[in-house]
Protein backbone atom coordinates (compact mmCIF):
# COMPACT_ATOMS: atom_id res chain seq x y z
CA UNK A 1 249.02 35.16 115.29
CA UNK A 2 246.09 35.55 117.90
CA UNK A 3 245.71 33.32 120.48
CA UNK A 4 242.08 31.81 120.28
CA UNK A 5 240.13 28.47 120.98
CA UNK A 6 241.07 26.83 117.29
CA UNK A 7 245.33 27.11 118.29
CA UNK A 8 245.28 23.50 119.23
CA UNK A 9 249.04 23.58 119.87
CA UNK A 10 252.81 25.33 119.12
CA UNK A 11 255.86 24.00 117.92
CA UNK A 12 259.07 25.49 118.77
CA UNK A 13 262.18 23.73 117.32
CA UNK A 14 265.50 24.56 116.15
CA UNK A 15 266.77 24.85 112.32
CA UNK A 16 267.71 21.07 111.98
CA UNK A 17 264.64 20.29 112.06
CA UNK A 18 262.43 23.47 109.83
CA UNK A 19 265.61 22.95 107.18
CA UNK A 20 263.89 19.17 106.31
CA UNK A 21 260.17 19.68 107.59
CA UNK A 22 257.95 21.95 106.21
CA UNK A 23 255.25 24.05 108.35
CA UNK A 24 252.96 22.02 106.94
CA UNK A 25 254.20 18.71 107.67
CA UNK A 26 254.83 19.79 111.10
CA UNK A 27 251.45 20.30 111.78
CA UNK A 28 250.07 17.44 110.16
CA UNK A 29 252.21 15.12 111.86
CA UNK A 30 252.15 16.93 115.21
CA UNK A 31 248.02 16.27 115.13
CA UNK A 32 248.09 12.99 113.73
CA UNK A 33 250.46 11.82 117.11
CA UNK A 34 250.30 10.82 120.24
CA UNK A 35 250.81 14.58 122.41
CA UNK A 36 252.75 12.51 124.68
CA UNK A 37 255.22 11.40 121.54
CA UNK A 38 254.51 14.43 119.18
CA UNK A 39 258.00 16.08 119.89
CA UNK A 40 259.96 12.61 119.22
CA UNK A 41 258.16 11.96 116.35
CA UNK A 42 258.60 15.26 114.60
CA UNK A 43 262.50 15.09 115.85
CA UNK A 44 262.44 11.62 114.18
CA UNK A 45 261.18 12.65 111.05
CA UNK A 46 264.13 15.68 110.84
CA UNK A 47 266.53 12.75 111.69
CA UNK A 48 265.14 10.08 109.50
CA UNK A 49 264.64 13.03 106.37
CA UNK A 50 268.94 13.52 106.60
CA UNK A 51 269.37 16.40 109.04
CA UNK A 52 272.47 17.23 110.18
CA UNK A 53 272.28 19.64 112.24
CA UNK A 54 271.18 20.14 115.80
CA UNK A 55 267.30 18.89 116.34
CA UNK A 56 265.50 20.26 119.42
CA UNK A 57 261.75 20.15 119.45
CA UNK A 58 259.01 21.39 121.90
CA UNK A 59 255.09 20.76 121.66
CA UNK A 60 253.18 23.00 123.78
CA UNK A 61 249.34 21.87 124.00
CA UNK A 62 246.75 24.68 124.99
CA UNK A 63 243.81 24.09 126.49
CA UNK A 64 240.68 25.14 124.22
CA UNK A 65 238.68 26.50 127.63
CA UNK A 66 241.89 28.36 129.29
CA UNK A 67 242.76 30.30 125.84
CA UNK A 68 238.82 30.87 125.53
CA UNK A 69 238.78 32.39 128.66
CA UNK A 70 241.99 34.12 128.51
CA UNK A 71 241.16 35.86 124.72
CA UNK A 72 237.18 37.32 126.29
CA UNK A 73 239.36 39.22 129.42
């Protein structure tokens, strides 16, 4: 994937949490949160769907003018 101004953010996280949550649902409940709570409420939803396994999750946020400026150099 190319890094341009519409990647709004990434989600890194560990199997316990993609073997219950789809991409999809990620993403849709990573942008309908808080950025400051995105991370628990994704790990929530892994919990709260049955997972047993280990949940780890990490939102990184870009910023739309940084990765505009990084993708022109």
């Amino acid at each position: 994937m190319e890094l341009n101004e519409e990647v709004e953010f990434l989600v890194m996280a560990c199997d316990g949490v993609w073997d219950m949550v789809t991409d999809q649902l990620a993403v849709d409940s990573v942008a309908a949160s808080d950025p400051h709570l995105s991370a628990t409420t994704l790990r929530d939803r892994a919990f709260l769907s049955g997972s047993t396994d280990n949940i780890s999750v990490v939102v990184v946020y870009f910023d739309p003018a940084a990765v505009g400026d990084h993708a022109r150099n």
